[in-house]
Protein backbone atom coordinates (compact mmCIF):
# COMPACT_ATOMS: atom_id res chain seq x y z
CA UNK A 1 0.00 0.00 0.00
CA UNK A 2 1.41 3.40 -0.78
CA UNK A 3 0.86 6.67 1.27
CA UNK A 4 -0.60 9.35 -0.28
CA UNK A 5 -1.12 13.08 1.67
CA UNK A 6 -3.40 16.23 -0.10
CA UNK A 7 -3.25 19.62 1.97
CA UNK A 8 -5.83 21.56 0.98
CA UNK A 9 -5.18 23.82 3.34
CA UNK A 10 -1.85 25.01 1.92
CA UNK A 11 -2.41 26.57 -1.70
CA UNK A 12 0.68 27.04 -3.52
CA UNK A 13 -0.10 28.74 -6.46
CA UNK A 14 -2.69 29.42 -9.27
CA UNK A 15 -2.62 26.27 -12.25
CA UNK A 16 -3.04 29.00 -15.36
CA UNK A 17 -5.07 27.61 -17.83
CA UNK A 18 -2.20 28.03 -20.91
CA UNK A 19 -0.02 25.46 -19.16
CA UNK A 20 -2.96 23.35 -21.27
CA UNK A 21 -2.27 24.50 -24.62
CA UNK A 22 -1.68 23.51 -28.06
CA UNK A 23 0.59 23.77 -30.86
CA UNK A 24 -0.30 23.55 -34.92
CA UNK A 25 2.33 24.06 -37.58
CA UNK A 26 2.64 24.11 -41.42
CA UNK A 27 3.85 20.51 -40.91
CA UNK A 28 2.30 17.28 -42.17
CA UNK A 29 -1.87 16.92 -42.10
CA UNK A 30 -1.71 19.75 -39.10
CA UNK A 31 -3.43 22.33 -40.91
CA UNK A 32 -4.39 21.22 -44.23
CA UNK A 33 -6.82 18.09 -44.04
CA UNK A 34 -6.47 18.73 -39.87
CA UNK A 35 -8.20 21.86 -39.05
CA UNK A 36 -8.91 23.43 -42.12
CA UNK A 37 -10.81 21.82 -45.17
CA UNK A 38 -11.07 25.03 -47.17
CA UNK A 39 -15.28 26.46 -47.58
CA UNK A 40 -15.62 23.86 -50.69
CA UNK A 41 -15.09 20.66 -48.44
CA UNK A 42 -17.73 18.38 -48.49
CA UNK A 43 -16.71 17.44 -44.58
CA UNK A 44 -18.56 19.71 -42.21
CA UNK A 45 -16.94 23.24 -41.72
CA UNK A 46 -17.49 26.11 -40.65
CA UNK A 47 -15.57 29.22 -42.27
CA UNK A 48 -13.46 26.04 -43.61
CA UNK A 49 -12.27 25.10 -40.44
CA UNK A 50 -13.53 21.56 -39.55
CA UNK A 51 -16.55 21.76 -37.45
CA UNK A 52 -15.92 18.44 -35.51
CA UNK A 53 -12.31 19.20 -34.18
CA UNK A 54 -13.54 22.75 -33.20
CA UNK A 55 -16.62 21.36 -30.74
CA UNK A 56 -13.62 18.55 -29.43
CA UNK A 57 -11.31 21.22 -28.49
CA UNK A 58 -14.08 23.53 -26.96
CA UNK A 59 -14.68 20.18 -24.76
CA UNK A 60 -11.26 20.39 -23.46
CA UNK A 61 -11.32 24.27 -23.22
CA UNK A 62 -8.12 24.37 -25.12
CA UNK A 63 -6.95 28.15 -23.61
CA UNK A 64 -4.35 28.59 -26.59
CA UNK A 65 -2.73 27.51 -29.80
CA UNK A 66 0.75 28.53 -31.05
CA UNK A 67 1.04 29.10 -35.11
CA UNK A 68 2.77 28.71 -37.45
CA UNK A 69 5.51 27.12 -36.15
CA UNK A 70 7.89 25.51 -35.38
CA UNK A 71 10.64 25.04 -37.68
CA UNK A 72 8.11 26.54 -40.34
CA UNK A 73 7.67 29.70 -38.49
CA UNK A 74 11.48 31.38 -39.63
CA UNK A 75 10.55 30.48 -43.31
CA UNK A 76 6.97 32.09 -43.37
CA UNK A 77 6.43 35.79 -44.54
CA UNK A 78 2.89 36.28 -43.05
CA UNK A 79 2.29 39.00 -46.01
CA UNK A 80 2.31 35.87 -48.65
CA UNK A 81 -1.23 34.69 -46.23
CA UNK A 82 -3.37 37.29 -46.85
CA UNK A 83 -5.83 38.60 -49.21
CA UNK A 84 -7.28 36.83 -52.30
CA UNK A 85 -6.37 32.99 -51.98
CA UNK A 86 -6.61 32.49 -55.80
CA UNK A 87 -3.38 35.59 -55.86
CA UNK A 88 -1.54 34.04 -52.27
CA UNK A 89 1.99 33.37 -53.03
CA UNK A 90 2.86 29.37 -53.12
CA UNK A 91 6.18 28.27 -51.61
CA UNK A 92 8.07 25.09 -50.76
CA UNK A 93 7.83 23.58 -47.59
CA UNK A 94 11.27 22.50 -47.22
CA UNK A 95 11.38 21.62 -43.72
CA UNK A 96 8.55 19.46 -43.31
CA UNK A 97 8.22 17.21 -46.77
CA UNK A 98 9.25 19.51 -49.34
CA UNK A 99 5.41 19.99 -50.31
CA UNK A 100 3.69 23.16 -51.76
CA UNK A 101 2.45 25.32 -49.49
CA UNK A 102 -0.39 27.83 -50.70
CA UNK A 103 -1.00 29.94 -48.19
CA UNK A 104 -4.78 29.38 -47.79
CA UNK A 105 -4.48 29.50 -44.32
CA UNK A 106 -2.78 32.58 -42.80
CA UNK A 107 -3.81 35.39 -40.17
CA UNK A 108 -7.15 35.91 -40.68
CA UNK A 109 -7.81 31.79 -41.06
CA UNK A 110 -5.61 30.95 -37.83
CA UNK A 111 -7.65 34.13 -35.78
CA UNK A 112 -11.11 32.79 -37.04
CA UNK A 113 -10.24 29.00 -35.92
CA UNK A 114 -9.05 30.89 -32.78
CA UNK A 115 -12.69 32.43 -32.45
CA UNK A 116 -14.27 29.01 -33.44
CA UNK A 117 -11.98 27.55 -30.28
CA UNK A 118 -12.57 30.16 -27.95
CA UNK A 119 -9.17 29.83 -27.07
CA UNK A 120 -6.03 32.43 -27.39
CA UNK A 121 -3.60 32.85 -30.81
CA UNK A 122 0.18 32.40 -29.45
CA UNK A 123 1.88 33.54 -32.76
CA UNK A 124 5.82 33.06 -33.51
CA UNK A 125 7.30 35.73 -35.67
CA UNK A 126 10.24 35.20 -38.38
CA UNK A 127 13.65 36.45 -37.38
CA UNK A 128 15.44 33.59 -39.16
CA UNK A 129 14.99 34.78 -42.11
CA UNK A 130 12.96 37.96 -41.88
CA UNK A 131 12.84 41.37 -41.05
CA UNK A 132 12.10 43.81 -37.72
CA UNK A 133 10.33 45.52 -40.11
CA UNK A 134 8.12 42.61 -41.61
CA UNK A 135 7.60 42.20 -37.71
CA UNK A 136 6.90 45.10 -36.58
CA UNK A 137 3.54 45.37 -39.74
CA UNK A 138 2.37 42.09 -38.75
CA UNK A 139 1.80 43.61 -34.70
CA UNK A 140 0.68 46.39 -36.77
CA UNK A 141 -1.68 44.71 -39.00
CA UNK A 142 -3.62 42.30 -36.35
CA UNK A 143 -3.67 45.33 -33.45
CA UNK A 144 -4.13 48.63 -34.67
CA UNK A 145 -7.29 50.21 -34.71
CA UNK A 146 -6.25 53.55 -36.50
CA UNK A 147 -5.17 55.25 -39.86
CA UNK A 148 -2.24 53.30 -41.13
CA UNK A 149 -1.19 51.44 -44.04
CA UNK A 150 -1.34 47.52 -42.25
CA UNK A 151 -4.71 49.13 -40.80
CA UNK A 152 -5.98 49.65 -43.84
CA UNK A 153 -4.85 46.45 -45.58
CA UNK A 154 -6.17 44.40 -43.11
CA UNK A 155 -9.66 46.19 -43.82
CA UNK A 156 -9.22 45.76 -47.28
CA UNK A 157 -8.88 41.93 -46.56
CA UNK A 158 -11.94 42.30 -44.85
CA UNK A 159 -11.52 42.46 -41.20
CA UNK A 160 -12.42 46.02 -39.83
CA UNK A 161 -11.42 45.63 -36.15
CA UNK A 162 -8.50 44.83 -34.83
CA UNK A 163 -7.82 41.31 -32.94
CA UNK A 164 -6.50 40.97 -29.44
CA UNK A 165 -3.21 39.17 -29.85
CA UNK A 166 -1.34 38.98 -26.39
CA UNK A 167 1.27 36.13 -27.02
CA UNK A 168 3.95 36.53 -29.45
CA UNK A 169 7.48 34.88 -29.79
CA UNK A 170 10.24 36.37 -31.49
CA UNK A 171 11.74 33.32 -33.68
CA UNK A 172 11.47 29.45 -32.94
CA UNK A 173 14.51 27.46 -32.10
CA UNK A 174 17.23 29.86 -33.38
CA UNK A 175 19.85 27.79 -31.83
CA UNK A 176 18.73 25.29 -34.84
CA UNK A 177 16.38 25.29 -37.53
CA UNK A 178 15.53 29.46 -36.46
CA UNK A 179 19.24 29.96 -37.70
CA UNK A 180 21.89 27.98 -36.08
CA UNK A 181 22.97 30.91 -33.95
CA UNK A 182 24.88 31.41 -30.50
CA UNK A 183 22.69 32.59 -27.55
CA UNK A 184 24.57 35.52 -27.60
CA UNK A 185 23.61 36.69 -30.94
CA UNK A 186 20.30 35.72 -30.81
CA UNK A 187 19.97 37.47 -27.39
CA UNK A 188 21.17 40.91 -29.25
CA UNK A 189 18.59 39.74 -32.36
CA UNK A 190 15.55 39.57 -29.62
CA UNK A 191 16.32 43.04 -27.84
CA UNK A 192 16.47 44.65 -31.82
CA UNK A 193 13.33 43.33 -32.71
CA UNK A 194 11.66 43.04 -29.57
CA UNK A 195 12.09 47.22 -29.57
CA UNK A 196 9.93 47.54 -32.30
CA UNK A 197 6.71 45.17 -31.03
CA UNK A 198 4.70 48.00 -30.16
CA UNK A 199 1.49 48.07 -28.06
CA UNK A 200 -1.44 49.42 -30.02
CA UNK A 201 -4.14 51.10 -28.29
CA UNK A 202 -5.10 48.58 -25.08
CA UNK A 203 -3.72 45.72 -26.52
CA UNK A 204 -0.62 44.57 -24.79
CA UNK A 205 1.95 42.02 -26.21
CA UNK A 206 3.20 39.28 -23.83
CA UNK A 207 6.90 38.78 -25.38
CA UNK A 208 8.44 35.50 -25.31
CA UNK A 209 11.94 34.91 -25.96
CA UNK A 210 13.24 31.51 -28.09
CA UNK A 211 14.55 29.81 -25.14
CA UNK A 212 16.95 26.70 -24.68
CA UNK A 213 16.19 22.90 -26.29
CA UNK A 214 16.68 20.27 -23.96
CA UNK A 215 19.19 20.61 -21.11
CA UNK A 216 21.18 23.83 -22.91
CA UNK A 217 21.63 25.49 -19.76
CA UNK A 218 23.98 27.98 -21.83
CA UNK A 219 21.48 29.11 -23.59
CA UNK A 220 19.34 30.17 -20.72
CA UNK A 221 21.82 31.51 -18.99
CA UNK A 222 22.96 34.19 -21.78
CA UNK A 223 19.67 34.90 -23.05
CA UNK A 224 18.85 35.42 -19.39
CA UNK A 225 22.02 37.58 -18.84
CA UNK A 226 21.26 39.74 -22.35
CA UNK A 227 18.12 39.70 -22.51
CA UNK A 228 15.78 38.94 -19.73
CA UNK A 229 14.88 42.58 -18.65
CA UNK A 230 13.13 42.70 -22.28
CA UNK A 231 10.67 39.80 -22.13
CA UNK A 232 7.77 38.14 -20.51
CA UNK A 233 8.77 34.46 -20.97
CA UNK A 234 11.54 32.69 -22.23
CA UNK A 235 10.36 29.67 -24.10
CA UNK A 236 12.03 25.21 -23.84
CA UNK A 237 11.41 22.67 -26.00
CA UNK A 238 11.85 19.29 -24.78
CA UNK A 239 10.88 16.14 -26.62
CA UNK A 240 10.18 12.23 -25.15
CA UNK A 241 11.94 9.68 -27.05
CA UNK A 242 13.17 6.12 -26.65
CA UNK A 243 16.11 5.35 -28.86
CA UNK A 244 19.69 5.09 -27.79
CA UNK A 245 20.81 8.47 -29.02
CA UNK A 246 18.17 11.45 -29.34
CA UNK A 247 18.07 10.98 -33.13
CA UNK A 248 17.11 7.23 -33.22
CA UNK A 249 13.67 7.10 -33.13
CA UNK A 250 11.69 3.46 -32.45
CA UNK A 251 8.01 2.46 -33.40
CA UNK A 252 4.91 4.05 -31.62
CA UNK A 253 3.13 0.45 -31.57
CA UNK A 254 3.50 -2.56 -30.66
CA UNK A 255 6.66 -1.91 -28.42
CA UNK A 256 7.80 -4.05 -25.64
CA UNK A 257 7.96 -3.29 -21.57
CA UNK A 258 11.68 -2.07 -22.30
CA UNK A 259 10.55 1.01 -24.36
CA UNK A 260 7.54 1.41 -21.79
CA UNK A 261 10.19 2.10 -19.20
CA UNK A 262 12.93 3.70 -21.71
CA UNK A 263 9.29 6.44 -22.55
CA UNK A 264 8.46 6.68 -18.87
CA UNK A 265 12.19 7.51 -18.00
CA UNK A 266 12.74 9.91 -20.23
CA UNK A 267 10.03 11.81 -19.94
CA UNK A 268 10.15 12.02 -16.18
CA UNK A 269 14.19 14.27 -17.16
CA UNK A 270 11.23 17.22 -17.59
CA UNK A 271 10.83 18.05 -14.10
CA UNK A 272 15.07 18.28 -13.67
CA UNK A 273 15.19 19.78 -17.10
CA UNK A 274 12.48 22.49 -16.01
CA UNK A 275 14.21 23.28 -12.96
CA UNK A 276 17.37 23.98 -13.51
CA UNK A 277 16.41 25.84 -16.25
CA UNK A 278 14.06 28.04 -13.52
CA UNK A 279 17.51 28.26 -11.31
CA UNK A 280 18.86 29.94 -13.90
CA UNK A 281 16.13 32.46 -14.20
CA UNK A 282 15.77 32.64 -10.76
CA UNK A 283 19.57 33.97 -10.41
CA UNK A 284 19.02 36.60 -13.01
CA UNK A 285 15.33 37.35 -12.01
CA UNK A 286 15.16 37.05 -8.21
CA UNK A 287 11.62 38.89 -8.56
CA UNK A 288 10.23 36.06 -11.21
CA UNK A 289 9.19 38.69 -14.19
CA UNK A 290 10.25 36.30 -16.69
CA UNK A 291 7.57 33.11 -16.82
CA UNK A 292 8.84 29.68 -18.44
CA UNK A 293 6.91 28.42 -21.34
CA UNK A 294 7.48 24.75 -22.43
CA UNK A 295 5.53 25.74 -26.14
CA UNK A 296 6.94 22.30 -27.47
CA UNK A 297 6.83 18.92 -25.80
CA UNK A 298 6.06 15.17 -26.44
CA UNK A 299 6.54 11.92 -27.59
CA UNK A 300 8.21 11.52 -31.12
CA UNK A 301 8.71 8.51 -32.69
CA UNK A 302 9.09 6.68 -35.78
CA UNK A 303 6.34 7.85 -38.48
CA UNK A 304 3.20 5.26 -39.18
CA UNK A 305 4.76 3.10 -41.86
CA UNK A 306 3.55 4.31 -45.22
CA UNK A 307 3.41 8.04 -44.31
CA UNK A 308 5.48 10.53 -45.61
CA UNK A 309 8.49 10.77 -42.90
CA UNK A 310 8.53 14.68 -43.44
CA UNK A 311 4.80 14.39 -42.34
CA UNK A 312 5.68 13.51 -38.62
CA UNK A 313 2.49 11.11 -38.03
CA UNK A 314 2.41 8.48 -35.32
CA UNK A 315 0.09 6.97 -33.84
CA UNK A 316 -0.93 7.74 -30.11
CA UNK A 317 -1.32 4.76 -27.63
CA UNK A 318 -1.26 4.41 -23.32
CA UNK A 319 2.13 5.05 -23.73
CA UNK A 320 1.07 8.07 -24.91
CA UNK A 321 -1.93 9.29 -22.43
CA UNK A 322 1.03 8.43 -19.61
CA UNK A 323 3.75 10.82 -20.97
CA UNK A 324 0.71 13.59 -21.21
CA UNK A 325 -0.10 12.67 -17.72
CA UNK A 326 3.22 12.85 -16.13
CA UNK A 327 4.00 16.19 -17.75
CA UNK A 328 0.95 17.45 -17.25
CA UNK A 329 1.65 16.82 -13.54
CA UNK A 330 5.00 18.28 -13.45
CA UNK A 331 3.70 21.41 -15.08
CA UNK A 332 1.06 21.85 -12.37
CA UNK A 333 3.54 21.15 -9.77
CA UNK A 334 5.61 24.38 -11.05
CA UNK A 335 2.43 26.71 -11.80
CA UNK A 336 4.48 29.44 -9.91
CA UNK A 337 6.52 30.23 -12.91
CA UNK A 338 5.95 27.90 -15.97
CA UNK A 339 2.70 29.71 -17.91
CA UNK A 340 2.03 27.81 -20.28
CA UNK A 341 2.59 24.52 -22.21
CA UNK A 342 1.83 23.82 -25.91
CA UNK A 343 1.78 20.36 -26.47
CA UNK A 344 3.39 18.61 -30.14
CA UNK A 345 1.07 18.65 -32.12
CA UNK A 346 -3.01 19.83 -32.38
CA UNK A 347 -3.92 17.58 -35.23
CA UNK A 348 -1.75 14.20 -37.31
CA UNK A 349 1.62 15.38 -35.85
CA UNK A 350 3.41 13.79 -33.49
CA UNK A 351 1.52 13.34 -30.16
CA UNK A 352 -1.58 14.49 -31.33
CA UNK A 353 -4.77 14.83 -29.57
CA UNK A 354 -6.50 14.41 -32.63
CA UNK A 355 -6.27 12.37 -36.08
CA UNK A 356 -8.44 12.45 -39.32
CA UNK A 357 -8.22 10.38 -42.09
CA UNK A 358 -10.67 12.61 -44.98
CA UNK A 359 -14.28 12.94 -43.05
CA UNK A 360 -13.32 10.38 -40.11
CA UNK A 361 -11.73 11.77 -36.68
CA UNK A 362 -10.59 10.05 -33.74
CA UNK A 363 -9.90 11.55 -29.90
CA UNK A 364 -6.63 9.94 -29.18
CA UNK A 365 -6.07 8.88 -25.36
CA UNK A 366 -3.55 11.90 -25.14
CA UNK A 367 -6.69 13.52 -25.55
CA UNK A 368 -8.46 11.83 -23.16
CA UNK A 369 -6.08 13.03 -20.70
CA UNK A 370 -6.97 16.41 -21.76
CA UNK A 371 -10.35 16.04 -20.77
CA UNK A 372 -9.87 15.04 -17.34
CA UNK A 373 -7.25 17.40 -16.19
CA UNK A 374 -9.38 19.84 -17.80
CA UNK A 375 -10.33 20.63 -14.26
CA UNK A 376 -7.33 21.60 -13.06
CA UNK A 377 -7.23 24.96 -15.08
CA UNK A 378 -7.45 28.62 -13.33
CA UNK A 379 -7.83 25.95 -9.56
CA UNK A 380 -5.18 26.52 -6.92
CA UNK A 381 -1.93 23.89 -6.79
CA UNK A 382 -2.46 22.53 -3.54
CA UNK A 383 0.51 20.55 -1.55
CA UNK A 384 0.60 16.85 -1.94
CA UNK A 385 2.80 13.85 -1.90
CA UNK A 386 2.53 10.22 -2.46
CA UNK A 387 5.05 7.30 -1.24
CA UNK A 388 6.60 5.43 -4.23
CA UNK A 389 8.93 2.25 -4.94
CA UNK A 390 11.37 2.26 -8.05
CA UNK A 391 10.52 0.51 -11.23
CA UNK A 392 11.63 -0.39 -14.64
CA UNK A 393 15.38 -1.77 -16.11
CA UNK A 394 18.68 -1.01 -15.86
CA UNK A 395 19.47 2.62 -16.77
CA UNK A 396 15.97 3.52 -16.99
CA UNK A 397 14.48 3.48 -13.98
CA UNK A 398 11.58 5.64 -12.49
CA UNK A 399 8.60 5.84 -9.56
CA UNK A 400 5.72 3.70 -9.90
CA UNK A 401 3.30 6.85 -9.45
CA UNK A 402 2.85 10.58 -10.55
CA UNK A 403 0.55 12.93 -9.01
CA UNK A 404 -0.96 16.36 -8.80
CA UNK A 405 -3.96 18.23 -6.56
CA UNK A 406 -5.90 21.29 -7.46
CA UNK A 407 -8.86 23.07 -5.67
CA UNK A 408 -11.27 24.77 -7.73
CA UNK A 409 -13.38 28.26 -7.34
CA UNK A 410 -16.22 25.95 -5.84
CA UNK A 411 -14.20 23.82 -3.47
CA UNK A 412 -13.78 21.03 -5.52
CA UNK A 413 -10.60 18.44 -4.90
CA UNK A 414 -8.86 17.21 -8.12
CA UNK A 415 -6.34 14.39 -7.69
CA UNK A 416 -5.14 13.36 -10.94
CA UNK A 417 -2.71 9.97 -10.60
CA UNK A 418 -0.57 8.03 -13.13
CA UNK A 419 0.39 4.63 -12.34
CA UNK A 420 3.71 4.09 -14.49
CA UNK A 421 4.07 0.47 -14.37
CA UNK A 422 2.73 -1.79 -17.37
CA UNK A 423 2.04 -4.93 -15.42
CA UNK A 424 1.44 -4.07 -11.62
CA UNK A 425 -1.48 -2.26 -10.32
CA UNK A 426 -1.44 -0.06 -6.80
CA UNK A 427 -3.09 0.21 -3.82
CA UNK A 428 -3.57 3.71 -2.70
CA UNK A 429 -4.36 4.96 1.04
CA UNK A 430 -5.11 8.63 1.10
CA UNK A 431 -5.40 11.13 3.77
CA UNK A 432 -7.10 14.63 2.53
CA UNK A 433 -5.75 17.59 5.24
CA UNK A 434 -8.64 20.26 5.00
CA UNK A 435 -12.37 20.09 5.69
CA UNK A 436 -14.66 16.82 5.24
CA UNK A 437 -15.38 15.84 1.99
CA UNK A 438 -17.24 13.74 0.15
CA UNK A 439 -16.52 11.33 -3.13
CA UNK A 440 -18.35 14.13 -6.11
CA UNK A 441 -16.85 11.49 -9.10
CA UNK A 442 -13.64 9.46 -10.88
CA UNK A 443 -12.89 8.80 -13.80
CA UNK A 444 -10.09 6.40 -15.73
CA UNK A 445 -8.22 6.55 -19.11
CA UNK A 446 -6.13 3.07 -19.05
CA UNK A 447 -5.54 -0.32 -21.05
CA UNK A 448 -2.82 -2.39 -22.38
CA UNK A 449 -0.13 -0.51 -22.56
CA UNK A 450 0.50 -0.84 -26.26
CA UNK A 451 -3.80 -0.11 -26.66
CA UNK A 452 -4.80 2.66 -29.05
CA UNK A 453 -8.05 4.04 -30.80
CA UNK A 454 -7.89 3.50 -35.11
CA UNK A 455 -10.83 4.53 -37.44
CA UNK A 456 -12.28 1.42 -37.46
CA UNK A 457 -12.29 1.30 -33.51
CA UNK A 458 -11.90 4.92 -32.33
CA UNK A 459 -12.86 4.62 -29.14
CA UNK A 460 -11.24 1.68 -27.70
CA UNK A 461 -9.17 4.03 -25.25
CA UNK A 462 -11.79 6.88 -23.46
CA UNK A 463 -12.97 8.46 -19.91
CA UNK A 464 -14.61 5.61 -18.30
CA UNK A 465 -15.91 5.97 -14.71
CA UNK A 466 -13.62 4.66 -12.11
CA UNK A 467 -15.40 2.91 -9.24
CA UNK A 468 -12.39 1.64 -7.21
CA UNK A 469 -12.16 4.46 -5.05
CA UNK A 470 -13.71 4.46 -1.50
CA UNK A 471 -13.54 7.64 1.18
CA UNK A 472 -14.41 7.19 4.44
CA UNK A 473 -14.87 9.65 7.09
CA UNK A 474 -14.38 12.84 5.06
CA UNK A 475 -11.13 12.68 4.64
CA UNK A 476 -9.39 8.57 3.98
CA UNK A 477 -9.60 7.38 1.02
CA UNK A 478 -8.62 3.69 -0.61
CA UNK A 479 -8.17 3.73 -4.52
CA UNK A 480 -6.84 0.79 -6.69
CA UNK A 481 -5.66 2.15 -9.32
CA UNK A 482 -5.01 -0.50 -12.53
CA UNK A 483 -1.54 -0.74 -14.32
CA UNK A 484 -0.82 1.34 -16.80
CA UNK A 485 -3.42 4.33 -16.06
CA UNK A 486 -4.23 7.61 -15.09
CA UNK A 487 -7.20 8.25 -12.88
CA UNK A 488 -8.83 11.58 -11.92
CA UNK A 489 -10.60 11.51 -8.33
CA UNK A 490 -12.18 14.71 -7.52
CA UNK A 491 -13.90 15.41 -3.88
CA UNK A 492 -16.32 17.80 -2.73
CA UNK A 493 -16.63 19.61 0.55
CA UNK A 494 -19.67 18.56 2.65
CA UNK A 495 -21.44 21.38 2.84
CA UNK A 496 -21.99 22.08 -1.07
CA UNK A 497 -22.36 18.43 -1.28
CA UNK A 498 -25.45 18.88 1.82
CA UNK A 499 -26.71 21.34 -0.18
């Protein structure tokens, strides 16, 4: 039996509802044959964005999306996405396939889906290869409400008022793809063109730095040192994989318990990646001005076999709904200063939440995850702490169990627990500090380890009720939670429950 001990009493911080975002790119089936069909489809749309994935991500309140990249992001020129789609510019996609891009969907298409969602646009502007100046008229264009030439255009292509943009990223991975450049330099690049990212009438820009990938503690530290007094957030990017080196990618399906434990390993390196990258900050921003944003994570493995390997598709699987889990989790856990997450990818991309294949969608059970942590978003971290024994093989080795507690506005506990191991299940005693409460519901996503939802079968992996969970007293509770599976318990106090 393992120990597990909520405070409710002691509220650590507020869980803000961006550390649940999302991420699409110009990468794959993301965008094109994801979330936007064009007006013409015969596949319900609305605007030509895809009517079904809109109501599934309103389910999961997604609170924002980053666009349009990614890699893709210091290659796009956001002038060559406006106006008449018939007279749009068409490029090469050279990063992800070497396809044609057509620029169907730009600014006004990403900020309508955005409306659709009811969630925020995060946007990443081009200083790979493009200009303060092309910069500085795209703030221009979405924000300004007055007399002025990206004004005016933007009326011209239709929209009169301004949009609220708040979250904007100078660059993408400019250590790599964004330009292969030192920290230093690209520390000196963000202060140039972070000068000229002006605030338009009451709209006011949230300014994220490109921040380290992996465990580049360099990075942080110079961008940090050069930098940090002129932005908001300083973004990481941090992937899950199982291969020997980071490069060597192995199959999302039908793996064995070895690349179970290499997955669960690796992607447990987030919290120590997170923070020592927050020491860093810390020692250069003893007042914590400067959030941490983790706008790329997730699984990436080997593409489905008979998909184009630029594409980046995999399938999603327990595996899967356990890596969201843990990170989910960890994110929670440091609500104090990371803001916001953007899981990779929205739609067909990597870990997706969602896949379509022409007029069919599935909910993936990364998704799933989604849905039940939903809860947690804009509720208090509350203290907690659960006993643990080691599990797995020989250099990859990790605790059997992941947790994290919220309270919501109306009193409401969430617990939300991962059991890591494939094979053994675990027997739970919990003892809930705070007032008497009383069991509100629970709810599992588990399986196999290896189970996933297809087209044929899309729902073999969803929230099902979870009925091995007793509380006694108010305040002890006994849960049995099944290998391989995350569970969601949430409590409420006695007296709204009397009521």
């Amino acid at each position: 039996m393992f120990h597990y001990v909520i405070n409710t009493h002691h509220k650590v911080s507020t869980i803000r509802p961006e550390i649940y975002g999302g991420f699409s790119e110009h990468l794959g089936r993301c965008i094109y044959g994801g979330v936007y069909v064009g007006e013409d489809s015969a596949i319900p749309n609305a605007n030509g964005m895809r009517t079904d994935i809109v109501e599934a991500l309103k389910k999961i309140k997604l609170p924002v999306l980053r666009w349009p990249g990614g890699c893709f992001a210091d290659e796009y020129h956001w002038k060559d996405g406006i106006g008449d789609k018939t007279l749009r510019k068409r490029m090469v996609n050279t990063h992800w396939g070497g396809v044609v891009e057509d620029n169907s969907f730009g600014t006004h298409e990403f900020m309508e889906f955005c409306r659709q969602v009811g969630c925020q646009p995060y946007i990443n502007g081009n200083l790979g290869s493009g200009t303060v100046e092309e910069m500085q008229e795209w703030i221009e264009y979405i924000t300004f409400d007055g007399e002025s030439p990206m004004a005016n255009l933007r009326r011209k292509n239709g929209q009169d008022a301004p949009w609220k943009l708040k979250y904007f990223c100078v660059g993408n991975e400019n250590w790599g793809c964004g330009g292969n450049m030192r920290p230093e330099f690209y520390a000196d690049n963000y202060r140039r063109y972070a000068t000229y990212l002006r605030n338009f009438g009451d709209n006011r820009l949230y300014k994220i730095a490109c921040g380290p990938n992996s465990a580049d503690y360099r990075w942080t530290e110079e961008v940090m040192k050069i930098a940090g007094k002129q932005c908001n957030a300083i973004s990481l990017h941090y992937y899950t994989t199982c291969g020997d080196e980071w490069k060597t990618k192995t199959q999302a399906t039908g793996f064995n318990e070895e690349y179970w434990y290499r997955c669960m390993a690796r992607t447990l390196k987030m919290e120590e990646i997170v923070s020592k990258h927050l020491q860093i900050m810390d020692y250069y921003d003893p007042e914590h001005k400067v959030d941490l944003i983790v706008d790329e994570w997730g699984t990436w493995f080997d593409v489905e076999p008979g998909t184009n390997p630029g594409f980046l598709y995999q399938q999603n699987t327990i595996r899967d709904a356990l890596v969201a889990g843990i990170n989910l989790n960890i994110f929670n856990k440091h609500s104090d200063r990371v803001a916001m997450s953007n899981i990779a990818q929205l739609v067909n991309v990597l870990q997706a939440v969602i896949l379509t294949e022409g007029e069919k969608m599935l909910l993936t059970p990364t998704y799933h995850i989604y849905d039940m942590y939903s809860v947690h978003q804009g509720a208090k971290l509350v203290d907690s702490w659960i006993e643990t024994k080691e599990i797995g093989i020989d250099g990859f080795r990790s605790p059997n169990l992941h947790e994290s507690a919220s309270v919501s506005d109306d009193g409401t506990l969430n617990a939300t627990i991962c059991n890591l191991s494939p094979t053994e299940s675990a027997h739970i005693c919990a003892d809930v500090l705070g007032d008497g409460y009383r069991l509100k519901e629970a709810f599992i996503v588990g399986g196999a380890m290896g189970d996933y939802n297809t087209f044929e079968k899309p729902d073999k992996v969803q929230v099902q009720p979870f009925t091995d969970c007793k509380l006694e007293q108010g305040r002890l509770m006994d849960i049995q939670i099944p290998a391989s599976s995350v569970v969601r318990i949430s409590l409420e106090p006695l007296g709204i429950a009397e009521k």
